[in-house]
N, C-alpha and C. Protein backbone atom coordinates (compact mmCIF):
# COMPACT_ATOMS: atom_id res chain seq x y z
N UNK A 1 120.86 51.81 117.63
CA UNK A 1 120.56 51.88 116.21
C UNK A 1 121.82 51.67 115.38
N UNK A 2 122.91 52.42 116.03
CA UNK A 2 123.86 52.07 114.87
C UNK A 2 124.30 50.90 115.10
N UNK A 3 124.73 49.99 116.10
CA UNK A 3 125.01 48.93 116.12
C UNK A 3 123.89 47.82 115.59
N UNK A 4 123.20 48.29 115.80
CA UNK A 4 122.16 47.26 114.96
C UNK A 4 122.13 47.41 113.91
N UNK A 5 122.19 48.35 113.07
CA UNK A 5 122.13 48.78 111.54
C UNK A 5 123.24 48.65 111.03
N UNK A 6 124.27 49.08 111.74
CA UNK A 6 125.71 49.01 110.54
C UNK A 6 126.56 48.11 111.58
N UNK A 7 126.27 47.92 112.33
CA UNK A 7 127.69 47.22 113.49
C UNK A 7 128.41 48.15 113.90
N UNK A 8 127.98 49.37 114.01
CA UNK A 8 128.81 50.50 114.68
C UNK A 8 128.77 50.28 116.27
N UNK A 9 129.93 51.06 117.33
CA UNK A 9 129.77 51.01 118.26
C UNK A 9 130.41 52.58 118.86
N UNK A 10 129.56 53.16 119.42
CA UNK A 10 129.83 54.76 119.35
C UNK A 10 130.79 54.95 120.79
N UNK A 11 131.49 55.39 120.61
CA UNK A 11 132.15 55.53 122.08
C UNK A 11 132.70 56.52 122.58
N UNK A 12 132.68 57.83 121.74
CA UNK A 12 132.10 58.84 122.34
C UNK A 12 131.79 59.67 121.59
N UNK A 13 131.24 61.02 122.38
CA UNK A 13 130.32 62.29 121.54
C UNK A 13 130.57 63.33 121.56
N UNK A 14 130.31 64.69 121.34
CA UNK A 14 130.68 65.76 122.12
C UNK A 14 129.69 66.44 121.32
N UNK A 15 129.00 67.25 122.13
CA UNK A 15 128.02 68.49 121.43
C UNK A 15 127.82 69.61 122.34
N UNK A 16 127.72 70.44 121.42
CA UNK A 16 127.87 72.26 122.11
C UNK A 16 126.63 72.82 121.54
N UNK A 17 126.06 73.37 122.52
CA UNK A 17 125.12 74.29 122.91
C UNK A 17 125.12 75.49 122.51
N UNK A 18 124.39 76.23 121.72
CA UNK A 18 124.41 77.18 121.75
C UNK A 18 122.93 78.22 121.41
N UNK A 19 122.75 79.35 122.27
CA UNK A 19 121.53 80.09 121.78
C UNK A 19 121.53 80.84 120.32
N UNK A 20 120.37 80.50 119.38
CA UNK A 20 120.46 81.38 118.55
C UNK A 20 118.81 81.79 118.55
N UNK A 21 118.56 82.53 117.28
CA UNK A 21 117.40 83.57 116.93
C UNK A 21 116.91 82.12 115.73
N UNK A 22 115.59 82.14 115.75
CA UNK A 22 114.93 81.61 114.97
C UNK A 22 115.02 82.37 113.14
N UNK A 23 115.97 81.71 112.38
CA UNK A 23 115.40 82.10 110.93
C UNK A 23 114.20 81.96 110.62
N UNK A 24 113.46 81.93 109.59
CA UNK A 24 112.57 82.47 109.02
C UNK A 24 112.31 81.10 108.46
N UNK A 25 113.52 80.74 107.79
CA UNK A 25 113.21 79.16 107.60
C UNK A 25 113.08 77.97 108.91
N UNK A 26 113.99 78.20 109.53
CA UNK A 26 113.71 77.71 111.19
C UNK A 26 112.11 78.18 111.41
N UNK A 27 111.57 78.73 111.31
CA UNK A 27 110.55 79.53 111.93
C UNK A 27 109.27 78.88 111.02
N UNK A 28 109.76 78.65 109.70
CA UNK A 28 108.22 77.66 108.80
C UNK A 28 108.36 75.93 108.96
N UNK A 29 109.60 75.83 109.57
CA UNK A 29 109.90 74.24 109.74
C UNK A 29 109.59 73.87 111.18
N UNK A 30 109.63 74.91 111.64
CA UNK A 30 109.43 74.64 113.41
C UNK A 30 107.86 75.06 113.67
N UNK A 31 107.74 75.58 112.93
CA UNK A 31 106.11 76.59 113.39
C UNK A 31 106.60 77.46 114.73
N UNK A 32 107.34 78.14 114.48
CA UNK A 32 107.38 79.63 115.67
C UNK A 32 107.78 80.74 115.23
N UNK A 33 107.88 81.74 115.97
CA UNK A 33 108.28 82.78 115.22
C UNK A 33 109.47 83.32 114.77
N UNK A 34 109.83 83.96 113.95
CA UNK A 34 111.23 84.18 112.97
C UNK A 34 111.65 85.10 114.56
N UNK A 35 112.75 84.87 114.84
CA UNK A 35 113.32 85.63 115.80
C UNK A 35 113.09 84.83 116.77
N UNK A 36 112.81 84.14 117.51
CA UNK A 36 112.07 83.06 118.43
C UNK A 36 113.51 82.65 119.03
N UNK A 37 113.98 82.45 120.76
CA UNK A 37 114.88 81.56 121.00
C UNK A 37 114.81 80.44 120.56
N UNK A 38 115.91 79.43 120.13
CA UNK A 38 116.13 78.64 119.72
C UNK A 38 117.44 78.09 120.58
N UNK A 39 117.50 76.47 120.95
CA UNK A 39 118.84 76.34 120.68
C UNK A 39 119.69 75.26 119.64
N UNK A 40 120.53 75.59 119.74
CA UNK A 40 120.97 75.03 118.54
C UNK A 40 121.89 73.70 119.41
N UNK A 41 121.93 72.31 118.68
CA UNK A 41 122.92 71.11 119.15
C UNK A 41 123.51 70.54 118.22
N UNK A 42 124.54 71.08 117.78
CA UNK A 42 125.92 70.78 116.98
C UNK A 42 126.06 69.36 118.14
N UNK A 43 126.59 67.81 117.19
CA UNK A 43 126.93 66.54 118.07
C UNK A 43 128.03 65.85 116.63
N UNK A 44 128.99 65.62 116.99
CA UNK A 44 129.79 64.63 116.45
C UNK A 44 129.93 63.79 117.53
N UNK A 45 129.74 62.26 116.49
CA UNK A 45 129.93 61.08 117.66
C UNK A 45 131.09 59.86 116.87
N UNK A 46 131.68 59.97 117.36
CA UNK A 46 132.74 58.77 117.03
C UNK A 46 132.70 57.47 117.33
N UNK A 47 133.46 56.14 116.43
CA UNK A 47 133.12 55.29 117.03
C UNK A 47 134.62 54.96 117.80
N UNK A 48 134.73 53.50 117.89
CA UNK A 48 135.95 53.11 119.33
C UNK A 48 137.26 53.45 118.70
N UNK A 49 137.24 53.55 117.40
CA UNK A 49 138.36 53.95 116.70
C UNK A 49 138.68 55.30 116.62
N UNK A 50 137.92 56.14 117.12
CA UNK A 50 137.66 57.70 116.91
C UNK A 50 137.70 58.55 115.84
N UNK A 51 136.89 57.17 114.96
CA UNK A 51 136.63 57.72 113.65
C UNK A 51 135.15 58.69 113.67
N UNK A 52 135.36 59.57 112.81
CA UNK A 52 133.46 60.77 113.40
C UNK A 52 132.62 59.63 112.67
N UNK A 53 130.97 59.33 113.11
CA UNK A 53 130.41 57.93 112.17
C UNK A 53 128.87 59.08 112.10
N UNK A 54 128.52 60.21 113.12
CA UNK A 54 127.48 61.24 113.04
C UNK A 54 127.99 62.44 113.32
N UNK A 55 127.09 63.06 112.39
CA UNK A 55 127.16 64.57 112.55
C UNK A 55 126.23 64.89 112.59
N UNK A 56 125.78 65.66 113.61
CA UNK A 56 124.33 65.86 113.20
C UNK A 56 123.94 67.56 114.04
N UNK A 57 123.31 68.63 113.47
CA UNK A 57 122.62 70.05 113.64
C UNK A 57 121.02 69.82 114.18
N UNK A 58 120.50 70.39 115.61
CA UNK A 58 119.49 69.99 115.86
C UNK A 58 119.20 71.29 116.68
N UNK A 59 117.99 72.00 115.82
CA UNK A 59 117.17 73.21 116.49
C UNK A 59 115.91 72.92 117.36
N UNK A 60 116.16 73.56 118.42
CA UNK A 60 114.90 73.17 119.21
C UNK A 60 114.17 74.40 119.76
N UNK A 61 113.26 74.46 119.76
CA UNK A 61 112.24 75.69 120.15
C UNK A 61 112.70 75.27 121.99
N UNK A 62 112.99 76.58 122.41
CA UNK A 62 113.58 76.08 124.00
C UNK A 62 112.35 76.92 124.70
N UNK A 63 111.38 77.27 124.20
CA UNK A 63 110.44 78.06 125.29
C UNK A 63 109.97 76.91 127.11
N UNK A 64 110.13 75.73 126.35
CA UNK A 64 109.52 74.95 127.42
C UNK A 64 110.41 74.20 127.77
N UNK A 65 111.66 74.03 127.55
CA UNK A 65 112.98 72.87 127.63
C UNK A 65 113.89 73.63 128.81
N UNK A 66 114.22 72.83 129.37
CA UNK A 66 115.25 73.46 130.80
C UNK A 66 116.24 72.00 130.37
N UNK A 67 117.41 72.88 130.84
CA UNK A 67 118.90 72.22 130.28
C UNK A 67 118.92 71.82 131.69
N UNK A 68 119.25 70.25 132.39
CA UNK A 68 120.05 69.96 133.63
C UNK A 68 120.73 69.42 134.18
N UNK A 69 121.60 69.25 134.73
CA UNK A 69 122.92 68.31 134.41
C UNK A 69 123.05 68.18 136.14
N UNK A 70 123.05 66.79 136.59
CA UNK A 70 123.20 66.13 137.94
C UNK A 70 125.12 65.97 138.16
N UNK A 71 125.61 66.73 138.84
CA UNK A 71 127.16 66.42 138.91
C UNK A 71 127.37 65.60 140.41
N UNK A 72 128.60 64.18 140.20
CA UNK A 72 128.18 63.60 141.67
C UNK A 72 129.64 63.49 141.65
């Protein structure tokens, strides 16, 4: 997308994980309950210059999501 849209070329990312509690506003935007696990994905992505080109905050209802990471 970004290279197609702006001529960006992302080359790298980094985002951290973290558990939080569902706000209340989280909780009417998500449809779950206020207090509800949540996790939260903080992502800055840079492009080849390692300039930041996204930022982006992403809550996810984790009742059904399993985190898994293949190391070789």
């Amino acid at each position: 997308l970004y290279s197609e849209r702006w001529g960006i070329t992302i080359g790298s990312a980094e985002e951290r994980l973290k558990a939080i509690a569902a706000s209340s506003r989280d909780a009417k935007r998500l449809g779950c309950d206020e207090g509800e696990a949540l996790l939260l994905i903080s992502r800055v992505a840079k492009d080849l210059e390692e300039r930041p080109v996204e930022l982006r905050w992403s809550r996810c209802i984790s009742r059904d999501i399993h985190y898994a990471v293949n190391l070789r």
